[in-house]
Protein backbone atom coordinates (compact mmCIF):
# COMPACT_ATOMS: atom_id res chain seq x y z
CA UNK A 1 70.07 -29.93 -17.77
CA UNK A 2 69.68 -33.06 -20.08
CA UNK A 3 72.00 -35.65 -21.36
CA UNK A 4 71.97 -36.66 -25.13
CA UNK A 5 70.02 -39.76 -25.85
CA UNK A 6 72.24 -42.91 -25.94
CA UNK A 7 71.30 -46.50 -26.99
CA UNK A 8 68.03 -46.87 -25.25
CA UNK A 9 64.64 -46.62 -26.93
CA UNK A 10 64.57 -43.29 -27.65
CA UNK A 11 60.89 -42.74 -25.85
CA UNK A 12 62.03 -44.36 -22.73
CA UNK A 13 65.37 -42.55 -22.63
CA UNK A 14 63.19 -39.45 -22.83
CA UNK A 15 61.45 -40.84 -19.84
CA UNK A 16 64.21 -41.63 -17.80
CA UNK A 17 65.75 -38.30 -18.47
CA UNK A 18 62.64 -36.60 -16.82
CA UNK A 19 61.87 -39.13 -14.12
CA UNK A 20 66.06 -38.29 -13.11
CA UNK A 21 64.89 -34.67 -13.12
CA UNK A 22 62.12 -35.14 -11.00
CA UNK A 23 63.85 -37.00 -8.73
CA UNK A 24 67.06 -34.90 -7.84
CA UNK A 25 64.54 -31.69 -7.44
CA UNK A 26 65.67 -30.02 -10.93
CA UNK A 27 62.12 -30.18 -12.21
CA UNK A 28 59.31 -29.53 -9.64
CA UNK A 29 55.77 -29.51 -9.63
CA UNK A 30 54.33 -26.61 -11.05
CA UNK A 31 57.31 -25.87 -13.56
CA UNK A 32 57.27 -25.49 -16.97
CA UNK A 33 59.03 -27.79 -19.43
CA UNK A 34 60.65 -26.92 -22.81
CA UNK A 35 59.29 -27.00 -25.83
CA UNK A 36 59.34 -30.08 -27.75
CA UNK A 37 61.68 -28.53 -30.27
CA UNK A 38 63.86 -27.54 -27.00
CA UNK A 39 63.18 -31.04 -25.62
CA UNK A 40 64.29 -32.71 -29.01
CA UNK A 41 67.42 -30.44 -29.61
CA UNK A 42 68.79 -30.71 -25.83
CA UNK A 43 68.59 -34.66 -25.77
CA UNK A 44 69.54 -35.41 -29.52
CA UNK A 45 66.27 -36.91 -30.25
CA UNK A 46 63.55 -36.06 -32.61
CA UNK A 47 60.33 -34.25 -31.50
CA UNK A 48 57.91 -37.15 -32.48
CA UNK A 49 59.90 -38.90 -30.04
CA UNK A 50 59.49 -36.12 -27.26
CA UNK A 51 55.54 -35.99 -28.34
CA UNK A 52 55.35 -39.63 -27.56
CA UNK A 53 57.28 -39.09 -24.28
CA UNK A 54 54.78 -36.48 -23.10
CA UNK A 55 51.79 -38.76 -24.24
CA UNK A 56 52.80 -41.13 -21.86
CA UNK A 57 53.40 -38.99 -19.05
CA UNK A 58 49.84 -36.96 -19.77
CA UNK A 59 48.24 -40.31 -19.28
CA UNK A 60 50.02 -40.88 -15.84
CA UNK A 61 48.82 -37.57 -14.54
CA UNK A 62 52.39 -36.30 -14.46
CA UNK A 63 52.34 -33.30 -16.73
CA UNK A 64 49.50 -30.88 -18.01
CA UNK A 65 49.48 -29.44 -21.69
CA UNK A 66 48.15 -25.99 -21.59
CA UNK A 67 47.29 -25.55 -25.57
CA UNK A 68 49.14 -22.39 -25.84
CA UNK A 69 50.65 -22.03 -23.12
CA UNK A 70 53.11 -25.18 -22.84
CA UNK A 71 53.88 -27.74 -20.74
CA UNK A 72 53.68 -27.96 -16.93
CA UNK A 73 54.87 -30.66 -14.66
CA UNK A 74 51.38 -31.46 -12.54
CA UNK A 75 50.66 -30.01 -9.11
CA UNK A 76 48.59 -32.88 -8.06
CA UNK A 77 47.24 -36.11 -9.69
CA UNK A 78 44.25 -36.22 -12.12
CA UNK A 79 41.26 -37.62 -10.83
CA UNK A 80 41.54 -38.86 -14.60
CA UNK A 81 45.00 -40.34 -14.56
CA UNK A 82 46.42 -44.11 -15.18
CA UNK A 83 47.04 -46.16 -11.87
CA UNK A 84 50.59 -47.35 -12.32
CA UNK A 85 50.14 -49.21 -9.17
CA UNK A 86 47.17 -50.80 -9.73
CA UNK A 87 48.50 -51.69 -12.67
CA UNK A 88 51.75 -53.41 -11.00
CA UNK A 89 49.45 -55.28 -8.75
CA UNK A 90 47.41 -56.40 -11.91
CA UNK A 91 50.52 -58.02 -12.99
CA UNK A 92 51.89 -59.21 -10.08
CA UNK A 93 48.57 -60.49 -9.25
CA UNK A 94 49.32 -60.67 -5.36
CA UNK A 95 46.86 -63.35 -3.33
CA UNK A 96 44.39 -61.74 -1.51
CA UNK A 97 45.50 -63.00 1.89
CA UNK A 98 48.67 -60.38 0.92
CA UNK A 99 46.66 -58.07 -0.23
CA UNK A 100 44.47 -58.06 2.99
CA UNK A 101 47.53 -57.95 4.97
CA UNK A 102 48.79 -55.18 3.45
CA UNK A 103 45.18 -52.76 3.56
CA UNK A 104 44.99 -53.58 7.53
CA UNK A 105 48.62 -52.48 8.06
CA UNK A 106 48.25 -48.74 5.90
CA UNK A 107 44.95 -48.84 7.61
CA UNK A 108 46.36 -49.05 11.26
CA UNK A 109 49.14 -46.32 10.28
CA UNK A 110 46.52 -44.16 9.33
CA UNK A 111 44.26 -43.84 12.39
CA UNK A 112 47.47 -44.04 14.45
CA UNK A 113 48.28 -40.83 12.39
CA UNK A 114 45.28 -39.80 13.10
CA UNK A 115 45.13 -40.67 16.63
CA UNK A 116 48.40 -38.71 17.30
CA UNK A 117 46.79 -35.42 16.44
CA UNK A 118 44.06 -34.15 18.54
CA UNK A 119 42.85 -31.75 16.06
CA UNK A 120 42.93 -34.20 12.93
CA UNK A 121 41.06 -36.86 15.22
CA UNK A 122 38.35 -33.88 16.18
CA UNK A 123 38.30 -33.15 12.66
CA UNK A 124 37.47 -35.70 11.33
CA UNK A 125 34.30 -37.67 13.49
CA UNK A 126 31.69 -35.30 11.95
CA UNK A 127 32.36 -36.61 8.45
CA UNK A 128 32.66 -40.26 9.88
CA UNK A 129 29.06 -40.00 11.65
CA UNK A 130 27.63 -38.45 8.43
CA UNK A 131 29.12 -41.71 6.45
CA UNK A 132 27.30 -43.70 9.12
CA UNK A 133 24.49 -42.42 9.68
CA UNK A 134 24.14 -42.46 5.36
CA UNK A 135 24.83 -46.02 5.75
CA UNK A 136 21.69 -46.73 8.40
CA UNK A 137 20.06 -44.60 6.04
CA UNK A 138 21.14 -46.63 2.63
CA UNK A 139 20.57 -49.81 5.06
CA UNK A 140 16.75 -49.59 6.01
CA UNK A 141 15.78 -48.36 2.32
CA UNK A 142 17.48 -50.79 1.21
CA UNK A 143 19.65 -49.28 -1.44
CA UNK A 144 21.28 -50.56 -4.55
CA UNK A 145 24.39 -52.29 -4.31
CA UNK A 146 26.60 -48.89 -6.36
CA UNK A 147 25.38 -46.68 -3.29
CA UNK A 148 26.53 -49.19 -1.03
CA UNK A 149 29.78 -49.54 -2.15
CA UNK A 150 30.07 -45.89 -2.60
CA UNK A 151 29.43 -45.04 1.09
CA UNK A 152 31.97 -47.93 2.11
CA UNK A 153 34.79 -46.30 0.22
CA UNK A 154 34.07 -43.24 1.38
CA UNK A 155 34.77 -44.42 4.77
CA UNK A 156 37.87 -45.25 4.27
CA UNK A 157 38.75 -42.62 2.11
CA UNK A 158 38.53 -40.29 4.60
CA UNK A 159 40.56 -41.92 6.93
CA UNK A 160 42.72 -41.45 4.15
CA UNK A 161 42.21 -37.92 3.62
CA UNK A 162 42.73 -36.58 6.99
CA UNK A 163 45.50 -38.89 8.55
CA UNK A 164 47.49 -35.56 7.18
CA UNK A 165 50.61 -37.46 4.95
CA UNK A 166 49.78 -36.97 1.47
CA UNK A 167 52.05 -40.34 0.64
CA UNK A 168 49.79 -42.16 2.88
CA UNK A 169 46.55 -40.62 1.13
CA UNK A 170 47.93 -41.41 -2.66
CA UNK A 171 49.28 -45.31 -2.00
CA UNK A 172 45.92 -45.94 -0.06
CA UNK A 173 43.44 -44.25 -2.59
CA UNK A 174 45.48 -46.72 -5.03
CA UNK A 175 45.35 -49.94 -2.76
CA UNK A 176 41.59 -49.00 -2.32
CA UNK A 177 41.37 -48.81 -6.31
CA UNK A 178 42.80 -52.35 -6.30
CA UNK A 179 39.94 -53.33 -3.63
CA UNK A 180 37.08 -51.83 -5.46
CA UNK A 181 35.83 -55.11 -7.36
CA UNK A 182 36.06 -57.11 -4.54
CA UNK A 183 34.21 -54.67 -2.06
CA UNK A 184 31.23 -54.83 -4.26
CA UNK A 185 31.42 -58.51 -5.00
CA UNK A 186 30.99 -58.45 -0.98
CA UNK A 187 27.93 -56.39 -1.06
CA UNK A 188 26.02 -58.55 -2.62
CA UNK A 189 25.84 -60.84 -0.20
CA UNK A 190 24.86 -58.72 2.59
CA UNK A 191 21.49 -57.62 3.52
CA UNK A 192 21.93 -53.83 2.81
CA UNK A 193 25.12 -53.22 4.09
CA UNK A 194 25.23 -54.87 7.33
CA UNK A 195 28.68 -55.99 7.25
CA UNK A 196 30.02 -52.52 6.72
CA UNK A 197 27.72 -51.40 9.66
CA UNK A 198 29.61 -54.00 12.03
CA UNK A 199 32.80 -53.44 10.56
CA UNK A 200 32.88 -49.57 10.38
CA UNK A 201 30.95 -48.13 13.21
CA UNK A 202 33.80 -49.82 16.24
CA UNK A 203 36.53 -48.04 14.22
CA UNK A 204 34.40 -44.79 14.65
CA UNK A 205 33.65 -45.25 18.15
CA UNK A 206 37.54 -45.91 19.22
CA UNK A 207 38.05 -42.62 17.00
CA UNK A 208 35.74 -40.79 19.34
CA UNK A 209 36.59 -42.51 22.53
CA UNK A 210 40.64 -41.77 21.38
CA UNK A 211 41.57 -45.53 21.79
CA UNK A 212 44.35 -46.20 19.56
CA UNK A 213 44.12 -49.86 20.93
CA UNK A 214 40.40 -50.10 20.42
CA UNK A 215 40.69 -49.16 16.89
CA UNK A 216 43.46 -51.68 16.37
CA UNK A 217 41.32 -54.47 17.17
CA UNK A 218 38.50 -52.39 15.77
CA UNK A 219 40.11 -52.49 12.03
CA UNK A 220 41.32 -56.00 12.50
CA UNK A 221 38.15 -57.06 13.43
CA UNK A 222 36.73 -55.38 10.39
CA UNK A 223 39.17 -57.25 7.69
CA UNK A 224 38.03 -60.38 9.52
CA UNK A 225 34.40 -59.20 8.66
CA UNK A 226 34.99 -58.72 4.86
CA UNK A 227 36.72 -62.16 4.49
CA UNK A 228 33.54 -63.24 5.69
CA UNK A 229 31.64 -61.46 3.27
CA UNK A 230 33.69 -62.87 0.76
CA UNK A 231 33.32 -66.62 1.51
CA UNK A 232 29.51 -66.71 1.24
């Protein structure tokens, strides 16, 4: 199943070697690896090397060491794990005109998602009207900022959630990562959250109404908002 190491740096090669795996199907979620002394004989490599490896991917939310049990490529992603896309877009360092851009266009494939399936869209208004009405709620005590920004994420999140494509659900919880800073830095310069009031409660409306056109304009409307809240 694995290829001896060749001139690479021995903890990336050991990388590569599973990332290939992962990739063509051989290794699947839920399956367990061999053991680092397996590891290390099959790929010609030493096991401090392979303990490294598996270091790396433990911190990326890709595996899960069982203490005596073994090693098991993850079922899902640890609510604990490193962001390797956030940290690409740390480095790239993308304006945030792109970065805008880019939210409102996952943003519209989502409710379209949603839109497209009657049962996700009926699904999915209770939880949207309970995130509002929490909002008017957070809005005429006003709340601290952290509750704020908690209940605007939350929005989106399950937009996110429900729009029923998992790939859609992980790149947007990532992108929304990215956005978290600047979300709050928008906060505080509203009076309680009205900007999120004018920017959220169209998109649920449209939702209810079943207005894929509405929405559009609803969550293009509601980047324009947060630029706004930005610039004061």
């Amino acid at each position: 199943m694995f290829v001896q190491k060749d001139n690479s740096s021995t903890t990336d090669f050991i990388i590569e070697q599973i990332k290939k795996l992962l990739m063509n199907g051989t290794l699947k979620p839920g399956d367990r690896l061999p053991s680092e002394f397996e590891l290390a004989d099959s790929l010609g490599v030493s096991r401090g090397s392979v303990r490294s490896a598996m270091k790396v991917f433990e911190a990326y939310g890709i595996i899960q060491i069982r203490r005596g049990d073994g090693t098991y490529i993850s079922k899902s992603i640890t609510k604990n794990a490193m962001n390797p896309l956030l940290f690409s877009l740390l480095i790239l360092n993308p304006s945030m005109e792109d970065m805008g851009r880019f939210r409102e266009k996952i943003e519209l494939d989502i409710v379209e998602l949603i839109m497209k399936d009657e049962d996700k869209r009926q699904a999915i208004l209770p939880m949207l009207e309970a995130n509002l009405n929490e909002l008017d709620k957070l809005h005429a005590e006003s709340a601290d900022i952290e509750a704020l920004v908690k209940n605007d994420i939350e929005f989106h999140m399950i937009l996110a959630d429900h729009c029923g494509n998992p790939i859609f659900e992980a790149v947007y919880k990532y992108i929304m990562e990215f956005f978290g800073p600047f979300i709050k830095d928008s906060h505080k310069y509203q009076m309680s959250g009205e900007y999120a009031q004018e920017a959220h409660r169209p998109i649920y409306d449209a939702l209810k109404n079943g207005s894929y056109s509405v929405a559009k304009d609803a969550i293009i409307k509601s980047m324009q908002i947060w630029y706004k809240s930005l610039e004061k």
